[in-house]
PDB file of N, CA and C in Angstrom:
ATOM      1  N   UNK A   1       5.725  -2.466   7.307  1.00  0.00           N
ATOM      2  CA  UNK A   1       5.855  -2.925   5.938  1.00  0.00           C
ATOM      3  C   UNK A   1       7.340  -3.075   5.613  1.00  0.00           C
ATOM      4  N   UNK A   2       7.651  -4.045   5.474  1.00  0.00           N
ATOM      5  CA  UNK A   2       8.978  -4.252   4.703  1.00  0.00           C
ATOM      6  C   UNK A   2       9.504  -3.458   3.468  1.00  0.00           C
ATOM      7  N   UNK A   3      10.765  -3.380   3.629  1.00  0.00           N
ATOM      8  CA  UNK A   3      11.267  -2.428   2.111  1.00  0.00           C
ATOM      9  C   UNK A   3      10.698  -3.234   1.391  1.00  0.00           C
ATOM     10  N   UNK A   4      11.125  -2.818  -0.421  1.00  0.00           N
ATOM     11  CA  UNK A   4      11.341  -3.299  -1.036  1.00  0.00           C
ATOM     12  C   UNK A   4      12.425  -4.589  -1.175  1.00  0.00           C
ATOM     13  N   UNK A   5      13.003  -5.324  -2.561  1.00  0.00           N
ATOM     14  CA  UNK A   5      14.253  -6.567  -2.254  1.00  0.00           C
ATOM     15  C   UNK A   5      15.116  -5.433  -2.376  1.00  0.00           C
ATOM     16  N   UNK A   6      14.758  -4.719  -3.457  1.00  0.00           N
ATOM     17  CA  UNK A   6      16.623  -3.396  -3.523  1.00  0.00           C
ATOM     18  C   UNK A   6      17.249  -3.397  -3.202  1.00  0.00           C
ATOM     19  N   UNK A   7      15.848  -2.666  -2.109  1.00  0.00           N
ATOM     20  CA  UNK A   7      16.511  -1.746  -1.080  1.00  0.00           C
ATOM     21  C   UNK A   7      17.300  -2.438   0.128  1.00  0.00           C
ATOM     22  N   UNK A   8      16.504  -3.958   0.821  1.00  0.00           N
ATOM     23  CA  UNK A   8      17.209  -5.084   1.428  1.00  0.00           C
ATOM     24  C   UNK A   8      18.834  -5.469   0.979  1.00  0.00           C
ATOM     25  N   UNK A   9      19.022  -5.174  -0.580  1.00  0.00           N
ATOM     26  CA  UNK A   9      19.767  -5.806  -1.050  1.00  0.00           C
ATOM     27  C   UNK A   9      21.240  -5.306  -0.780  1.00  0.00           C
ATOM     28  N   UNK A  10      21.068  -3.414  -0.379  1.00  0.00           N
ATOM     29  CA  UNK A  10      21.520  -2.292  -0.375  1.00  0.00           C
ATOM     30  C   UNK A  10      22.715  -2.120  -1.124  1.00  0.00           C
ATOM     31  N   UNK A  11      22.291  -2.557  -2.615  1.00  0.00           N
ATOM     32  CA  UNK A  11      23.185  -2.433  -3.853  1.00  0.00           C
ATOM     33  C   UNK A  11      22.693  -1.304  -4.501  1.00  0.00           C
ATOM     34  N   UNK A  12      23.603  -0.657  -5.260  1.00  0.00           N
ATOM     35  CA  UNK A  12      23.362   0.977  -5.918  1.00  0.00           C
ATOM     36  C   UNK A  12      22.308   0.507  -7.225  1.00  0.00           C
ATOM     37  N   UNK A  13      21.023   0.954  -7.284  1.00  0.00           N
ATOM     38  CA  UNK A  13      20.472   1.143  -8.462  1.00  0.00           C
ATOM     39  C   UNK A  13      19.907   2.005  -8.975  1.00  0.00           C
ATOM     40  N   UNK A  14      19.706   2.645 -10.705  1.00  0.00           N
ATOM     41  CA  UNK A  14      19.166   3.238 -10.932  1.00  0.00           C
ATOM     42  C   UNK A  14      18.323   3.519 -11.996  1.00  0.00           C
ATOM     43  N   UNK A  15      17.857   4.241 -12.206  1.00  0.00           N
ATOM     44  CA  UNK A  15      16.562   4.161 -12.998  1.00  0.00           C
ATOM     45  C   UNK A  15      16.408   5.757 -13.366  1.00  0.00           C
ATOM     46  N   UNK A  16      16.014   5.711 -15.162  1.00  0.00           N
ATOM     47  CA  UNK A  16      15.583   7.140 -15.432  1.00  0.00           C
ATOM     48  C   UNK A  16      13.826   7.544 -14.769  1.00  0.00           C
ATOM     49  N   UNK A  17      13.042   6.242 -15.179  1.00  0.00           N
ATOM     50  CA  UNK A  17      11.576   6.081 -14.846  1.00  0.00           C
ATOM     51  C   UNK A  17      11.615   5.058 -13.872  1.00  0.00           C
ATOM     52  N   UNK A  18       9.689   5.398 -13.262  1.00  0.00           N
ATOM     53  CA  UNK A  18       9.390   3.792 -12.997  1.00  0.00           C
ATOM     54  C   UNK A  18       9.047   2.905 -13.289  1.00  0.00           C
ATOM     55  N   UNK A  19       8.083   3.457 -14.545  1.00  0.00           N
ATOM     56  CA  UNK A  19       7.817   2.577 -15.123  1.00  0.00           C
ATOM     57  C   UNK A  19       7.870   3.032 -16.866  1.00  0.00           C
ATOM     58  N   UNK A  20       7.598   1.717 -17.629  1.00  0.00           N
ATOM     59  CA  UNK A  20       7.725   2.671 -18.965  1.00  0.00           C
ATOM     60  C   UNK A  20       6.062   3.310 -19.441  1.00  0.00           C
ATOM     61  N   UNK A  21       6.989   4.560 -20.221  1.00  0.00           N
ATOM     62  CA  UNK A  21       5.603   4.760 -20.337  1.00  0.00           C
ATOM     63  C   UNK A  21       4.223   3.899 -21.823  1.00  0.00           C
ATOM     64  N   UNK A  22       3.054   4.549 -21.218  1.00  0.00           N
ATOM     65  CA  UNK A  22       2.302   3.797 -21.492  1.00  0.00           C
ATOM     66  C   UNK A  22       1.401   2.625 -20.531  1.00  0.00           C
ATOM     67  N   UNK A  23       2.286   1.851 -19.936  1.00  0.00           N
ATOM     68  CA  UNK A  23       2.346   1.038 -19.126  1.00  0.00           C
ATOM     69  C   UNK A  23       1.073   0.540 -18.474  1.00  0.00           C
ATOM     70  N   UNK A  24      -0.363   0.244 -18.982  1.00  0.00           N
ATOM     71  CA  UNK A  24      -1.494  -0.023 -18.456  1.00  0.00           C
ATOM     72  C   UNK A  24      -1.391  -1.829 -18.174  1.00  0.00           C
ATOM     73  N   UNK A  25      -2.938  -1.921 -17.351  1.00  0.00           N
ATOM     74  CA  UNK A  25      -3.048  -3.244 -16.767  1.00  0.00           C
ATOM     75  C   UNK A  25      -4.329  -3.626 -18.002  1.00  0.00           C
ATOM     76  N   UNK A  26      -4.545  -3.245 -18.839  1.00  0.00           N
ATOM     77  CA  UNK A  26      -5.192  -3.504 -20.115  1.00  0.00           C
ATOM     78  C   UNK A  26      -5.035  -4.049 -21.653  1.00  0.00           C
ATOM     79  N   UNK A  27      -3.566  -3.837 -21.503  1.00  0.00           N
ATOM     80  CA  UNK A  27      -3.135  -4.092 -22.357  1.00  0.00           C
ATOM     81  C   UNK A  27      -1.979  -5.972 -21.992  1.00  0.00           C
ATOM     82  N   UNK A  28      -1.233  -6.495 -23.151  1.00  0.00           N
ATOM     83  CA  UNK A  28      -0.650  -7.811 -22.715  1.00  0.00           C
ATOM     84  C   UNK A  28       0.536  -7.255 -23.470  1.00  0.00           C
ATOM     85  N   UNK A  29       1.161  -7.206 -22.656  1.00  0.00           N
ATOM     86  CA  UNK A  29       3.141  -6.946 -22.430  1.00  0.00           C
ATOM     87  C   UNK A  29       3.762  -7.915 -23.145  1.00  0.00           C
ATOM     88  N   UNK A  30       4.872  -7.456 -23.593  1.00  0.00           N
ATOM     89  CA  UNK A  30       6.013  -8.733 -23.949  1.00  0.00           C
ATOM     90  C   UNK A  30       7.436  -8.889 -22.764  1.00  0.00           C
ATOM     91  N   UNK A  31       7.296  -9.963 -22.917  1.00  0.00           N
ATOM     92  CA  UNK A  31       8.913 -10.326 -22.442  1.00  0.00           C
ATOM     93  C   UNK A  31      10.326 -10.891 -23.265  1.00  0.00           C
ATOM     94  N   UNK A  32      10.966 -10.907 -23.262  1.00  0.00           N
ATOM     95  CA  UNK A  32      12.199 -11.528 -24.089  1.00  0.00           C
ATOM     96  C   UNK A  32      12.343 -11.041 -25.347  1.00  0.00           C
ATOM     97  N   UNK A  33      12.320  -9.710 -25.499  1.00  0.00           N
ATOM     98  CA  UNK A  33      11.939  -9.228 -26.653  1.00  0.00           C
ATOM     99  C   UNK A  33      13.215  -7.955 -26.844  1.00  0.00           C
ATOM    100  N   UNK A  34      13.583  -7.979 -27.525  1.00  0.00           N
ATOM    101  CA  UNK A  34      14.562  -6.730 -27.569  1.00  0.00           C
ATOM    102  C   UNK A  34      14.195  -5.184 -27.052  1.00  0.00           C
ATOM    103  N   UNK A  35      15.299  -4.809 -26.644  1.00  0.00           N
ATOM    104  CA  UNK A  35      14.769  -3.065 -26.002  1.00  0.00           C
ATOM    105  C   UNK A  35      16.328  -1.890 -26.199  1.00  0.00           C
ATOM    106  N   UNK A  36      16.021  -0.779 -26.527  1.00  0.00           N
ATOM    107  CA  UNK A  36      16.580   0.260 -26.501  1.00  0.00           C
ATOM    108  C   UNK A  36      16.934   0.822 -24.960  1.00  0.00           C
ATOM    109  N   UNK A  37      17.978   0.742 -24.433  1.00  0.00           N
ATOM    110  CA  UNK A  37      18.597   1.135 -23.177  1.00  0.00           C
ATOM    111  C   UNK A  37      19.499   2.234 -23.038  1.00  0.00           C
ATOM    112  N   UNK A  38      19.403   3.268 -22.573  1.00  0.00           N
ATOM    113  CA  UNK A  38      20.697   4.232 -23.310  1.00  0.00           C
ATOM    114  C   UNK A  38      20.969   4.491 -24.237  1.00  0.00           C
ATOM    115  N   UNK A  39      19.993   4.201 -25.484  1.00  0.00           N
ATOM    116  CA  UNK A  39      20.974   4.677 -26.764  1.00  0.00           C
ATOM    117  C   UNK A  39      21.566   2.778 -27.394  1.00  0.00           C
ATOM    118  N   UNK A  40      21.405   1.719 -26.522  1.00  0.00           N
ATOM    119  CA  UNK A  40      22.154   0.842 -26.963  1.00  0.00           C
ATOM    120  C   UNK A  40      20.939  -0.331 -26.775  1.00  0.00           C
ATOM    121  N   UNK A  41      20.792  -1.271 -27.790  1.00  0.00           N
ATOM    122  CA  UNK A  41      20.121  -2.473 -28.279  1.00  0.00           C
ATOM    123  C   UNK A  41      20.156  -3.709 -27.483  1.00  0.00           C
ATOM    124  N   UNK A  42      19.488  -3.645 -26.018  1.00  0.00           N
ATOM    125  CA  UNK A  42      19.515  -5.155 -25.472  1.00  0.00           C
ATOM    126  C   UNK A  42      18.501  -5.966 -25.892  1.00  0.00           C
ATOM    127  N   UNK A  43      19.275  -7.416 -25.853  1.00  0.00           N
ATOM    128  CA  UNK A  43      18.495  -8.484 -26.191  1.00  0.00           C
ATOM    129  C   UNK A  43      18.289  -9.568 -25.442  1.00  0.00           C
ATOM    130  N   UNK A  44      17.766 -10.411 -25.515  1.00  0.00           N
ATOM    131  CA  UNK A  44      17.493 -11.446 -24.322  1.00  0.00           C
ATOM    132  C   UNK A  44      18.606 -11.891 -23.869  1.00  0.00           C
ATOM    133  N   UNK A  45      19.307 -12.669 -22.648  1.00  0.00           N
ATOM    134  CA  UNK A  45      20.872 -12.699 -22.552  1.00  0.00           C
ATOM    135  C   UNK A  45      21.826 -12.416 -22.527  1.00  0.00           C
ATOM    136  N   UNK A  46      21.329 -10.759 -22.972  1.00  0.00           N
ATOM    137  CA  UNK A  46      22.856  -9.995 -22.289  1.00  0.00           C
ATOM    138  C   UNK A  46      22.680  -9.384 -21.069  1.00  0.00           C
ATOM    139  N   UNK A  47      23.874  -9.117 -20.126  1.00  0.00           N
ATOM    140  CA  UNK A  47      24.170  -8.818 -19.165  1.00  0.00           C
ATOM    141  C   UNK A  47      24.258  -7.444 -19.062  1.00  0.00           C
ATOM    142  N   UNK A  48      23.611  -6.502 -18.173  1.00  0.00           N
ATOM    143  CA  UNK A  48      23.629  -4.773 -18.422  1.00  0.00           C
ATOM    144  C   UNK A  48      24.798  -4.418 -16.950  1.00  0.00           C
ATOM    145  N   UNK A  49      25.577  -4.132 -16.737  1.00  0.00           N
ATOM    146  CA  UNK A  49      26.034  -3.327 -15.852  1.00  0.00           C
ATOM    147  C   UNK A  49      26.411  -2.398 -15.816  1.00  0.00           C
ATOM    148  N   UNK A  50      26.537  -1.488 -14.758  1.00  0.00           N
ATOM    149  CA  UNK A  50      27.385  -0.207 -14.558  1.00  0.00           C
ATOM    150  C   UNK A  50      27.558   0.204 -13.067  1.00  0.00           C
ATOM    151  N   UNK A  51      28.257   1.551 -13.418  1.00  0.00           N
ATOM    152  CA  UNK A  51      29.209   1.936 -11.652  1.00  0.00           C
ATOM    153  C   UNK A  51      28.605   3.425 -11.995  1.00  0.00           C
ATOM    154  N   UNK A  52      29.565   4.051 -11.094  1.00  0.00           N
ATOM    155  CA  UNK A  52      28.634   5.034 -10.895  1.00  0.00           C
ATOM    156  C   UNK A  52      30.133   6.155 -11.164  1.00  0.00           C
ATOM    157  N   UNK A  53      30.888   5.979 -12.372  1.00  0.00           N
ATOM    158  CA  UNK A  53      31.682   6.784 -13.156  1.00  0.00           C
ATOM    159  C   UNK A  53      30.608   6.885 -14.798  1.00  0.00           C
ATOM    160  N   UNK A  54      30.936   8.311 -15.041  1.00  0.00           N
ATOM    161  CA  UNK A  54      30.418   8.877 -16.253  1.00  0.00           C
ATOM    162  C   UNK A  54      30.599   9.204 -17.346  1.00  0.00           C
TER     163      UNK A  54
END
């Protein structure tokens, strides 16, 4: 079985979860929709980065 792309990609990523919670195959999801990240308000089109200083 092949990795994951990530992990192929072997760029640093990370993640508090895996998924969010709640997260069923019953329900219909949004996309392009604003989200809370850290404490901070992303919206469709912005760019998230970081390094691995704290």
């Amino acid at each position: 079985m092949a990795p994951p792309v990530v992990a192929r990609q072997r760029s640093p990523t990370w993640a508090r979860i895996l998924s969010a919670p709640g997260t069923v195959k019953e329900t219909v999801g949004s996309v392009n929709v604003p989200v809370i990240c850290g404490g901070q308000r992303i919206v469709p089109g912005n760019v998230v980065m970081s390094d691995t200083q704290t």
